[in-house]
C-alpha atoms as a PDB file:
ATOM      1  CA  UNK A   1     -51.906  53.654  23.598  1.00  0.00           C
ATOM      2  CA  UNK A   2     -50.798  53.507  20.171  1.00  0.00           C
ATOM      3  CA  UNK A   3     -47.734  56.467  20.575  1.00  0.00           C
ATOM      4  CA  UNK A   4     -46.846  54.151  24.144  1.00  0.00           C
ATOM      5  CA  UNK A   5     -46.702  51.229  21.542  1.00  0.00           C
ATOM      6  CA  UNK A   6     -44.764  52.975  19.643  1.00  0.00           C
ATOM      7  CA  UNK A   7     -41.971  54.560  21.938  1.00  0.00           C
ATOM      8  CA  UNK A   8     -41.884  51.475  23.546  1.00  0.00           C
ATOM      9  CA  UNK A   9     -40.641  49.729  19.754  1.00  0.00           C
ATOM     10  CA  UNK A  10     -38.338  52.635  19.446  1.00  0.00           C
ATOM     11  CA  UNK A  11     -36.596  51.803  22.852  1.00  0.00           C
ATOM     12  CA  UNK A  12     -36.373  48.590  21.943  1.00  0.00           C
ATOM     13  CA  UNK A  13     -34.925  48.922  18.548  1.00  0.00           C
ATOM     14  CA  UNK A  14     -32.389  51.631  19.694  1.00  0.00           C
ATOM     15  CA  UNK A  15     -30.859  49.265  22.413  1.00  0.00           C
ATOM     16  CA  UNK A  16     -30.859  46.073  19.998  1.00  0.00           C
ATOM     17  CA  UNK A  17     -28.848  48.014  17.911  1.00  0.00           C
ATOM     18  CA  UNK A  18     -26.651  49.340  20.347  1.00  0.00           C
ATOM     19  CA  UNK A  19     -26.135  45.635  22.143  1.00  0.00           C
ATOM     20  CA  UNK A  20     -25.390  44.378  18.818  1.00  0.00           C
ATOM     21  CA  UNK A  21     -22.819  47.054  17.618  1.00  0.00           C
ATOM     22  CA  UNK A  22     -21.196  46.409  21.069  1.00  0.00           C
ATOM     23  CA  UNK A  23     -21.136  42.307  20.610  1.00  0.00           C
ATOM     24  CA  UNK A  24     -19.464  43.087  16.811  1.00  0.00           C
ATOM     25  CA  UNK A  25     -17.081  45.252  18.510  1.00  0.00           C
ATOM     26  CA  UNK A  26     -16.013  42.798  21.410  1.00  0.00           C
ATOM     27  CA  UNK A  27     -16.062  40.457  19.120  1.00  0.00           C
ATOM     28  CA  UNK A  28     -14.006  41.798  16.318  1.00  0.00           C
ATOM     29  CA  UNK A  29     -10.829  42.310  18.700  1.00  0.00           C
ATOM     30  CA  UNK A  30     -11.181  38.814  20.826  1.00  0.00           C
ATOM     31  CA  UNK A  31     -11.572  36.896  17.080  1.00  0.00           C
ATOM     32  CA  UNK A  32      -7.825  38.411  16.023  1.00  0.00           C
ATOM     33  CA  UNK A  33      -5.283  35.217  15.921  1.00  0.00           C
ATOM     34  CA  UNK A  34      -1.811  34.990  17.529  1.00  0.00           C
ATOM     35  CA  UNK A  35       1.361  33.369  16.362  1.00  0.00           C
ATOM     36  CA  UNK A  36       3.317  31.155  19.254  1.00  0.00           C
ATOM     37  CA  UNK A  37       6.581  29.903  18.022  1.00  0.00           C
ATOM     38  CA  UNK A  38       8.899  28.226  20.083  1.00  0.00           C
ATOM     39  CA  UNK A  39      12.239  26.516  19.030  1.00  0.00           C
ATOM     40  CA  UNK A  40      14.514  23.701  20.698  1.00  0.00           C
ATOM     41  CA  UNK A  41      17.602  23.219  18.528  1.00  0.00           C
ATOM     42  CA  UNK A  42      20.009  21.346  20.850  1.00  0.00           C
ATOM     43  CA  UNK A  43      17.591  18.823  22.222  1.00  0.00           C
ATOM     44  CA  UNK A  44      17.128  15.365  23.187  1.00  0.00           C
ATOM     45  CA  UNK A  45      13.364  15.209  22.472  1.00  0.00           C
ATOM     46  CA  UNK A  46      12.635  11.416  21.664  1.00  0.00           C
ATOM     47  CA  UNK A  47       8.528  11.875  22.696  1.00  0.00           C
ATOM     48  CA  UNK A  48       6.156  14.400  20.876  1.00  0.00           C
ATOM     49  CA  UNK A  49       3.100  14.478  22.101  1.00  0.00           C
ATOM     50  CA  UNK A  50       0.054  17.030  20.611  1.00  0.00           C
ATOM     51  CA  UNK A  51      -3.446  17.272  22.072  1.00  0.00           C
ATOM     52  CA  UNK A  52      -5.235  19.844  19.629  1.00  0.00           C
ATOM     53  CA  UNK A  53      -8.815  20.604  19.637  1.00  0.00           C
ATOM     54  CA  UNK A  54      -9.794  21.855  15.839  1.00  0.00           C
ATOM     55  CA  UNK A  55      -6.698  23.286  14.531  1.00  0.00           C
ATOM     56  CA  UNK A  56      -5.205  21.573  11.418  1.00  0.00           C
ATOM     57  CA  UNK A  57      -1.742  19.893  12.273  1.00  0.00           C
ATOM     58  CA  UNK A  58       1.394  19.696  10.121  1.00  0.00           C
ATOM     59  CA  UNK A  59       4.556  17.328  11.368  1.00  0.00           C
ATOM     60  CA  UNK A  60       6.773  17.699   9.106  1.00  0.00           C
ATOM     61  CA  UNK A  61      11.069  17.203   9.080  1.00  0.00           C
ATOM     62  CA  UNK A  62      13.196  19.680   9.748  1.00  0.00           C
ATOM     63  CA  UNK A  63      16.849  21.060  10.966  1.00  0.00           C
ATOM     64  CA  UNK A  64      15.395  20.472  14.414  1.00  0.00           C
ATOM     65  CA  UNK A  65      12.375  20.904  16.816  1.00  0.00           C
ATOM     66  CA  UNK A  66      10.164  24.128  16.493  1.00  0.00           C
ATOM     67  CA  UNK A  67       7.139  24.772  17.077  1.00  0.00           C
ATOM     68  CA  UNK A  68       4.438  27.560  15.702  1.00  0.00           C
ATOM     69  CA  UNK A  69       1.227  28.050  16.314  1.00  0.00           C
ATOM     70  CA  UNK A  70      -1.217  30.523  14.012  1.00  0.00           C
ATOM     71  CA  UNK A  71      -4.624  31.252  16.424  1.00  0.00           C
ATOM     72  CA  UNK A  72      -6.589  31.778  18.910  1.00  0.00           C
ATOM     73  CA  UNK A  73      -6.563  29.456  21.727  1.00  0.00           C
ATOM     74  CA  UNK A  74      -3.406  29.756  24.199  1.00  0.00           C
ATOM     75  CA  UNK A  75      -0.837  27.191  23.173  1.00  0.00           C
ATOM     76  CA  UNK A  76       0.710  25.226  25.922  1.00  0.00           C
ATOM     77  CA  UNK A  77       4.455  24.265  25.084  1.00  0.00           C
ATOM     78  CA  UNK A  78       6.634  21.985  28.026  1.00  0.00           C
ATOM     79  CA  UNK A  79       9.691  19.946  27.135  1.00  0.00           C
ATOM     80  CA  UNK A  80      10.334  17.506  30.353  1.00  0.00           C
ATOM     81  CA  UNK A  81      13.461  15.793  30.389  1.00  0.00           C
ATOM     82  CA  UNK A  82      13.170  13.664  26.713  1.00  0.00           C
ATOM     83  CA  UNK A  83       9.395  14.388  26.182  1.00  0.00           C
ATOM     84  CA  UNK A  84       7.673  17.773  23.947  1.00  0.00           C
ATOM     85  CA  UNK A  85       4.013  18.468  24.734  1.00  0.00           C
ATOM     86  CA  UNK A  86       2.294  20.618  22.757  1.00  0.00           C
ATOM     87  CA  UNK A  87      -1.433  21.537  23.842  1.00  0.00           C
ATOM     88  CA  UNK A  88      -3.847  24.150  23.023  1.00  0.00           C
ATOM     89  CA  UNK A  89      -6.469  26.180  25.586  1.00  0.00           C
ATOM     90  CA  UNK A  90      -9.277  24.743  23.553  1.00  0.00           C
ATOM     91  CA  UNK A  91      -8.344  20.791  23.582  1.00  0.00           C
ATOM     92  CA  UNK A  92     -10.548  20.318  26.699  1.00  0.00           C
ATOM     93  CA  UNK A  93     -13.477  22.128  25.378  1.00  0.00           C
ATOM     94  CA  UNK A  94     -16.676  20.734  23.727  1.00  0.00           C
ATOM     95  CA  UNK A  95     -16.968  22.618  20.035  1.00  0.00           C
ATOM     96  CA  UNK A  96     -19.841  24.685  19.551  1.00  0.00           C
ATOM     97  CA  UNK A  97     -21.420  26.570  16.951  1.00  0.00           C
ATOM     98  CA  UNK A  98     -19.422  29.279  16.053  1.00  0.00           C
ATOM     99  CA  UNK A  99     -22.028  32.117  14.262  1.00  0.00           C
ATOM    100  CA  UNK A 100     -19.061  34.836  14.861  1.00  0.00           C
ATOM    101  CA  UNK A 101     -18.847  36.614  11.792  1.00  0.00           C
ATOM    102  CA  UNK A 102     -15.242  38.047  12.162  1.00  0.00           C
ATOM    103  CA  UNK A 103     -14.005  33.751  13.296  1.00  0.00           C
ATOM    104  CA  UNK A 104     -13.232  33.318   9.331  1.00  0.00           C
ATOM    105  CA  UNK A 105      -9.217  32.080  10.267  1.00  0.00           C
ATOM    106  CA  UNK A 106      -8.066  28.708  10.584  1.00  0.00           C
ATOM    107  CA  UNK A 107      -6.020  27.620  13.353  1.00  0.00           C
ATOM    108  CA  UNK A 108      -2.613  25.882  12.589  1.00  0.00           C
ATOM    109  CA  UNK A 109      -0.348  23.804  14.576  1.00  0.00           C
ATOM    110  CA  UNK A 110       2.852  23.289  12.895  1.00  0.00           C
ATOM    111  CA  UNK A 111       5.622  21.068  14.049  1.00  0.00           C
ATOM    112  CA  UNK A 112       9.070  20.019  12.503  1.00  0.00           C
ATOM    113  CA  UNK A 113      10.988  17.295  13.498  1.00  0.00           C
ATOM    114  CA  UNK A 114      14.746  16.669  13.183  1.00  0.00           C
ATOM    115  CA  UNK A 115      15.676  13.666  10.939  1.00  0.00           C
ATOM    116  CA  UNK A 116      15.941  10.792  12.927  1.00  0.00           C
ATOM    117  CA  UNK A 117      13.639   7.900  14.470  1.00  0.00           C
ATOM    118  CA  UNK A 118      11.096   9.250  17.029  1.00  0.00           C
ATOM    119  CA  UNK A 119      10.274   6.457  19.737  1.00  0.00           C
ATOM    120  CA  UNK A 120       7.119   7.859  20.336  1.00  0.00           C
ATOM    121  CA  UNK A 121       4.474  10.452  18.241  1.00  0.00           C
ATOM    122  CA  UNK A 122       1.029  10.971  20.047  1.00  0.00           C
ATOM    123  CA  UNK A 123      -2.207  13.273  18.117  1.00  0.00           C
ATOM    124  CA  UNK A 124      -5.152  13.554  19.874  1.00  0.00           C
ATOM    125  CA  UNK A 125      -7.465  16.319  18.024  1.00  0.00           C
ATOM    126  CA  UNK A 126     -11.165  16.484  17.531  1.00  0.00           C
ATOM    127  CA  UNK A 127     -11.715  18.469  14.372  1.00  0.00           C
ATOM    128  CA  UNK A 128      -9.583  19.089  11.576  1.00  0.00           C
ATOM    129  CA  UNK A 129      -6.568  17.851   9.179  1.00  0.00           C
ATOM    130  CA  UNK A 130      -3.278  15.953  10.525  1.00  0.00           C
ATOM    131  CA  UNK A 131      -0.306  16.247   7.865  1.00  0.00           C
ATOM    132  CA  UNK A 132       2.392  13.743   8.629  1.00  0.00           C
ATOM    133  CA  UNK A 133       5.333  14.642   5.933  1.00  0.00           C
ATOM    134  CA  UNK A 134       8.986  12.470   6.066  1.00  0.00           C
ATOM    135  CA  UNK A 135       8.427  11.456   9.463  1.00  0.00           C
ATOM    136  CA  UNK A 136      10.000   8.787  11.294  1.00  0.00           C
ATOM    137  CA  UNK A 137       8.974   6.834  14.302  1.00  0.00           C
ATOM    138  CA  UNK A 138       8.911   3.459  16.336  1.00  0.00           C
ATOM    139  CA  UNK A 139       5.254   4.256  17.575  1.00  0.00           C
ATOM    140  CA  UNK A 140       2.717   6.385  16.613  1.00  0.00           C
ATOM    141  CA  UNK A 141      -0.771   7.148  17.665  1.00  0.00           C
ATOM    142  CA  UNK A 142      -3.402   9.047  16.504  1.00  0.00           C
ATOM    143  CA  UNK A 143      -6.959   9.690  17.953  1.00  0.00           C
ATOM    144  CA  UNK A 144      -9.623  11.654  16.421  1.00  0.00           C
ATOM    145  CA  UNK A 145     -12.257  12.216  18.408  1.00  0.00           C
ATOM    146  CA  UNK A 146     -14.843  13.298  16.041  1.00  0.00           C
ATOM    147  CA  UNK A 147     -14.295  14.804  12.246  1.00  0.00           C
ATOM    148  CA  UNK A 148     -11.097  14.967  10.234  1.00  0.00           C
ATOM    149  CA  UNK A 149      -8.150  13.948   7.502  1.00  0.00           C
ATOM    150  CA  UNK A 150      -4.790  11.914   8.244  1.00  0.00           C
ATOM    151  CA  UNK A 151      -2.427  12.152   5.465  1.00  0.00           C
ATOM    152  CA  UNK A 152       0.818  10.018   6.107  1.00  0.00           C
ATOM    153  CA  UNK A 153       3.276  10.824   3.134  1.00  0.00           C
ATOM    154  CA  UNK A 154       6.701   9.447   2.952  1.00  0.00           C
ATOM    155  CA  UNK A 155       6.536   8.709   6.042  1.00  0.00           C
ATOM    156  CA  UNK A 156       8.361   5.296   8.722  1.00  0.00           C
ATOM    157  CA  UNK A 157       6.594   3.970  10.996  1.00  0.00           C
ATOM    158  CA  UNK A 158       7.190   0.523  13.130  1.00  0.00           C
ATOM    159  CA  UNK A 159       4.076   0.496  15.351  1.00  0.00           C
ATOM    160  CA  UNK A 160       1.083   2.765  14.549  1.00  0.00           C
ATOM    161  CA  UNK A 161      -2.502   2.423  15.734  1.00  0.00           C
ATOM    162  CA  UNK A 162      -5.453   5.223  14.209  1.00  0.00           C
ATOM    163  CA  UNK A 163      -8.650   5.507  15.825  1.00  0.00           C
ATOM    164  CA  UNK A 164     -10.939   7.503  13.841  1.00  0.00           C
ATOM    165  CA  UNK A 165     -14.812   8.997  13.774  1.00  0.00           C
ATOM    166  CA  UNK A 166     -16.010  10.391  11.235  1.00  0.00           C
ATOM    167  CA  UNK A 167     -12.800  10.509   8.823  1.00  0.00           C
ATOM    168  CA  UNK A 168     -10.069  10.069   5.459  1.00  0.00           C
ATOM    169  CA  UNK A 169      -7.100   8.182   5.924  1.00  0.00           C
ATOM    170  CA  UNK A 170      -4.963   8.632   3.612  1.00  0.00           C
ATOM    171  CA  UNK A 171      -1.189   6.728   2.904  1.00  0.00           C
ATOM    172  CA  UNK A 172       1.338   7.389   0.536  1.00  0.00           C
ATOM    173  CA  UNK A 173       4.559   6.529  -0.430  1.00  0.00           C
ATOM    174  CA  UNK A 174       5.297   5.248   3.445  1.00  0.00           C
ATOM    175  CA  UNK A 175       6.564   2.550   5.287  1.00  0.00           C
ATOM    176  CA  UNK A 176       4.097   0.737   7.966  1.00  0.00           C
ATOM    177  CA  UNK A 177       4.160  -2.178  10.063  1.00  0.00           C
ATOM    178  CA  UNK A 178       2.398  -3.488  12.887  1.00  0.00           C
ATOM    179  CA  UNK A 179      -0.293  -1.065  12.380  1.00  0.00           C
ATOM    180  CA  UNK A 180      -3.951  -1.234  13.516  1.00  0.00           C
ATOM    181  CA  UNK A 181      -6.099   1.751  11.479  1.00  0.00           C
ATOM    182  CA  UNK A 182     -10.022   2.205  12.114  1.00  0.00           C
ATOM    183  CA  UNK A 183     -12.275   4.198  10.769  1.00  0.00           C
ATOM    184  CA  UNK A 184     -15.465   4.178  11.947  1.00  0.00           C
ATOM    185  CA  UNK A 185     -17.186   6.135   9.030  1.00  0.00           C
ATOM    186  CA  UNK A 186     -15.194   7.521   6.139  1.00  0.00           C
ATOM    187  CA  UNK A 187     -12.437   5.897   4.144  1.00  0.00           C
ATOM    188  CA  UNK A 188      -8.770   4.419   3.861  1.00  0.00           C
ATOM    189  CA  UNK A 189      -6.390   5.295   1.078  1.00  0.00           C
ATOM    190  CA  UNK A 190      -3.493   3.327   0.930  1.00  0.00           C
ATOM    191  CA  UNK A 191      -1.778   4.616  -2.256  1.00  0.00           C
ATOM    192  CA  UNK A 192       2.516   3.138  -3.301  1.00  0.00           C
ATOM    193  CA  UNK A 193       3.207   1.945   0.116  1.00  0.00           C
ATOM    194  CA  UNK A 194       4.457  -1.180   1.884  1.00  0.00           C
ATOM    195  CA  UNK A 195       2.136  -2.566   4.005  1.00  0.00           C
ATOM    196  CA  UNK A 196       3.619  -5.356   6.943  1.00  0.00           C
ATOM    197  CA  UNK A 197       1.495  -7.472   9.850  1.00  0.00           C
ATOM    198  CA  UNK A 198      -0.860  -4.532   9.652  1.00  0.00           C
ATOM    199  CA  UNK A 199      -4.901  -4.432  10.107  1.00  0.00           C
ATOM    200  CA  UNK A 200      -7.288  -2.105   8.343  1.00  0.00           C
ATOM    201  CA  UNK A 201     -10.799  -1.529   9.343  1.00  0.00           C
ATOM    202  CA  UNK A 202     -13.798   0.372   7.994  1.00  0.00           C
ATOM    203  CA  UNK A 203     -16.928  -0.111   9.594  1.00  0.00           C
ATOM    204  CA  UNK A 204     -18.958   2.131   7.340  1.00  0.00           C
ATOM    205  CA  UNK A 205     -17.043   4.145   3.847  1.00  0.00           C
ATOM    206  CA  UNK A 206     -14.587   2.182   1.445  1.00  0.00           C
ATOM    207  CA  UNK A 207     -10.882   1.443   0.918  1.00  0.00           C
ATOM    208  CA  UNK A 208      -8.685   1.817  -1.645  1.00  0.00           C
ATOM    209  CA  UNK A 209      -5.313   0.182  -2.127  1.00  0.00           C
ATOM    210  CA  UNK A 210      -3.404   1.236  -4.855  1.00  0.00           C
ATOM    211  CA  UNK A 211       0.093   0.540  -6.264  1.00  0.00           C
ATOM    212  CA  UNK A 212       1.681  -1.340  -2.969  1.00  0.00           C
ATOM    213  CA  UNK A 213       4.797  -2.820  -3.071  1.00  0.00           C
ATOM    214  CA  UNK A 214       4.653  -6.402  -3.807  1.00  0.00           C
ATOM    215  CA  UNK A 215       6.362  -7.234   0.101  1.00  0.00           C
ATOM    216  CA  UNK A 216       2.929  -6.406   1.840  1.00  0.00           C
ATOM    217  CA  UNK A 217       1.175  -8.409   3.499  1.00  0.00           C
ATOM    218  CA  UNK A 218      -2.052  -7.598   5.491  1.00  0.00           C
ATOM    219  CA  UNK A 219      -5.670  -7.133   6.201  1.00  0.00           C
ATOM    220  CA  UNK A 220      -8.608  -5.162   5.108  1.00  0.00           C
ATOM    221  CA  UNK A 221     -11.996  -5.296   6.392  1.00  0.00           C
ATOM    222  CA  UNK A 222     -15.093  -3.409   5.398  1.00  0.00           C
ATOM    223  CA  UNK A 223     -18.037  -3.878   6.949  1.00  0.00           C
ATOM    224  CA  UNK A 224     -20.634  -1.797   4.562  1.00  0.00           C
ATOM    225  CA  UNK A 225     -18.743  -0.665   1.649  1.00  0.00           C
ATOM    226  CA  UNK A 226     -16.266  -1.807  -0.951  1.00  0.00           C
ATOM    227  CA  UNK A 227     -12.627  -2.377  -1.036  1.00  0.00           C
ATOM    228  CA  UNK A 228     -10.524  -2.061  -4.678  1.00  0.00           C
ATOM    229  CA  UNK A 229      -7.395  -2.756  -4.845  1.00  0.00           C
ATOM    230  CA  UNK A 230      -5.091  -2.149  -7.893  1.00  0.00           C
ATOM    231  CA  UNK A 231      -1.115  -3.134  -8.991  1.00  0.00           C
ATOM    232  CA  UNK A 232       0.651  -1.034 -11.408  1.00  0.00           C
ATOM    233  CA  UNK A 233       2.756  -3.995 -11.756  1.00  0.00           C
ATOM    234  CA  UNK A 234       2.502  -7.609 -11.694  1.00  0.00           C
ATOM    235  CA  UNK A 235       3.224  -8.543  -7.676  1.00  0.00           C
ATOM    236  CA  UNK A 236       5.379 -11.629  -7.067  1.00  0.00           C
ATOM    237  CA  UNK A 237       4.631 -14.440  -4.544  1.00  0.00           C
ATOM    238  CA  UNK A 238       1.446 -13.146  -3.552  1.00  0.00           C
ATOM    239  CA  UNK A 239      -1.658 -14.573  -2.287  1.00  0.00           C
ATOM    240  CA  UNK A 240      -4.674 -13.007  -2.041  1.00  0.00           C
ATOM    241  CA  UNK A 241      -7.562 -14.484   0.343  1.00  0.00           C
ATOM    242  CA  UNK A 242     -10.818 -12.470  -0.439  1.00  0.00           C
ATOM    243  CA  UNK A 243     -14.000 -12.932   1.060  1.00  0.00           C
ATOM    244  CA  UNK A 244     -17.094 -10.925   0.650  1.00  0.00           C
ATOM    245  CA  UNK A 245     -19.753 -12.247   3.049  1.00  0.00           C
ATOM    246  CA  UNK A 246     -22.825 -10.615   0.869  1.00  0.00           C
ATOM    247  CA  UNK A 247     -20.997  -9.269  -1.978  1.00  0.00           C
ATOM    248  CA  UNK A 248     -19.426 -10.081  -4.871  1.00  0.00           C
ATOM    249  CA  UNK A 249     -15.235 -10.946  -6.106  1.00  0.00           C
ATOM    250  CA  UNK A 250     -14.414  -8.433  -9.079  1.00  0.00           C
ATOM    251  CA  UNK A 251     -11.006  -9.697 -10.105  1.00  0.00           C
ATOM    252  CA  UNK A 252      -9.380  -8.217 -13.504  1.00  0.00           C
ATOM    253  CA  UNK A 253      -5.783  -9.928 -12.916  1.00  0.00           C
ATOM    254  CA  UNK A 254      -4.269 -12.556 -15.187  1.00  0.00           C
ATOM    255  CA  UNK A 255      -1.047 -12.292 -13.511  1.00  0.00           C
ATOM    256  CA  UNK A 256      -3.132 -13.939 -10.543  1.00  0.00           C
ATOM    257  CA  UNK A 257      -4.274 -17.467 -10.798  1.00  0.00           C
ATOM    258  CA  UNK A 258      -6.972 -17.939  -8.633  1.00  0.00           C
ATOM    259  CA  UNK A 259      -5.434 -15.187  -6.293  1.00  0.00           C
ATOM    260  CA  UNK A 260      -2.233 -16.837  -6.290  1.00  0.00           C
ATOM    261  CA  UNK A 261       1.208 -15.490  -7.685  1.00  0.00           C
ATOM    262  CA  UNK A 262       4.661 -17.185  -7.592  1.00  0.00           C
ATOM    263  CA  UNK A 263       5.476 -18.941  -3.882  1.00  0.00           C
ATOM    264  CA  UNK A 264       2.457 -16.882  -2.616  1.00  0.00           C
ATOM    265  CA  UNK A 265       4.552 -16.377   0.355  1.00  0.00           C
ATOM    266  CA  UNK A 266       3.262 -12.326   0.894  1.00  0.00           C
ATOM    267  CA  UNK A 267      -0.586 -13.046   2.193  1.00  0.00           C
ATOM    268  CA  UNK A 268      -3.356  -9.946   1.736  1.00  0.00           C
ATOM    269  CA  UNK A 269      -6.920 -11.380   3.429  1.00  0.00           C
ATOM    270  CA  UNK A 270      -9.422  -8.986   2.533  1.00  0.00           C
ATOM    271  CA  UNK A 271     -13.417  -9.189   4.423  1.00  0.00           C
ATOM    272  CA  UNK A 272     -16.405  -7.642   3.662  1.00  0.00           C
ATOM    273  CA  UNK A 273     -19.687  -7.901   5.218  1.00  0.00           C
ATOM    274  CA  UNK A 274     -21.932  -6.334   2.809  1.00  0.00           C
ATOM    275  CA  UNK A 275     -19.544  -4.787  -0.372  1.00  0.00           C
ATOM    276  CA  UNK A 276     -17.326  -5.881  -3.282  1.00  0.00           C
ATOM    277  CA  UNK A 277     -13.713  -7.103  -3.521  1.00  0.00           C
ATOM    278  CA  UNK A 278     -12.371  -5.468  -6.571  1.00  0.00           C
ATOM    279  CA  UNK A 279      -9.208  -6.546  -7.904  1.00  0.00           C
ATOM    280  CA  UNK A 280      -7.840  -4.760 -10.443  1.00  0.00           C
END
């Protein structure tokens, strides 16, 4: 009984270890990334649209369109007539648990774009970072469908609406108007930018508005969490409507008399349902 016990472990043993050296194996040559590129230097591309599942994304300027792609999921890459769609194999999938040992790459999407106004730039992803760099475009929209980082830097945009999950926001040194940005959990970072007839919403996180031109005019809500604001300089014709609805008004700002500056004419409402205002 005890040497069938025993033969019976061996057996077992010896084809566990064979089933696993055989996974490793299968798995070490279908876990090796690809590079895609594609180029389009005469074009007429006025659309770009990217649907990525959890590869991080860099639009960026350039001499003209190109495309390149550093992974493992099969890029799709159409031009029809003024539009570019860019897709990956993945983008339909649900993400799962990846406990591959040889899956330590990241995938990377990277896109440059001529110098001159898109009228349309569409992101979908669910997981990852989007890098917007010295972009320019009469609409954009992003979409993140679950985790993930949007940095806009140096960056014009006309219309632009960001729907976000779990996820940073981050601004700089851009032009925005007519914008609608929510984050449901997470936090906005608006940092030397000018802000016009735009919304910001947080539902759960904190924002932070930092060094914007004195020409913006806005609004910020928060509904659990804080919003700070700060000027590097002393803003002119400002006014500055703040209202925490269980929460407190922080203001540091001589240059603003009761949240009023010059002709006021530039208006910044800021809401909070259960967080400070803090003015700075």
């Amino acid at each position: 009984m005890k040497r069938l016990f025993l033969m019976g472990l061996t057996m077992f043993l010896i084809f566990f270890l064979m089933g696993t050296l055989v996974w490793f194996l299968f798995e070490s040559h279908h876990s090796q990334t690809q590079t895609t590129e594609k180029a389009f230097k005469k074009s007429n591309i006025e659309t770009l649209n990217v649907n990525a599942n959890n590869a991080d994304v860099y639009v960026k300027k350039g001499s003209h369109f190109h495309v390149k792609y550093d992974g493992k999921a099969r890029v799709n890459i159409s031009k029809q007539n003024k539009i570019l769609q860019i897709s990956d194999s993945q983008a339909t999938k649900k993400r799962m648990i990846d406990v591959n040992p040889f899956n330590k790459s990241k995938e990377r999407l990277e896109i440059t774009v001529p110098e001159k106004y898109l009228e349309e730039l569409n992101l979908t992803t669910r997981v990852g970072e989007a890098h917007i760099q010295g972009i320019k475009s009469k609409s954009v929209t992003i979409w993140y469908e679950s985790t993930g980082q949007v940095n806009i830097d140096h960056c014009q945009f006309n219309a632009t609406n960001i729907k976000a999950k779990d996820s940073f926001v981050n601004i700089t040194n851009s032009s925005l108007s007519d914008s609608d940005i929510s984050v449901q959990k997470g936090k906005i970072t608006v940092n030397q930018a000018l802000v016009r007839k735009s919304v910001f919403k947080v539902s759960e996180g904190s924002m932070i508005l930092n060094n914007l031109k004195p020409e913006c005019d806005f609004k910020g809500a928060v509904n659990h969490g804080d919003i700070s604001m700060r000027y590097l300089n002393a803003p002119e014709d400002v006014m500055l409507k703040l209202n925490p609805e269980n929460g407190n008004i922080n203001m540091n700002t001589p240059h603003l008399h009761q949240g009023k500056n010059g002709k006021g004419t530039h208006l910044i409402e800021l809401y909070t349902n259960h967080g400070d205002i803090n003015i700075k």
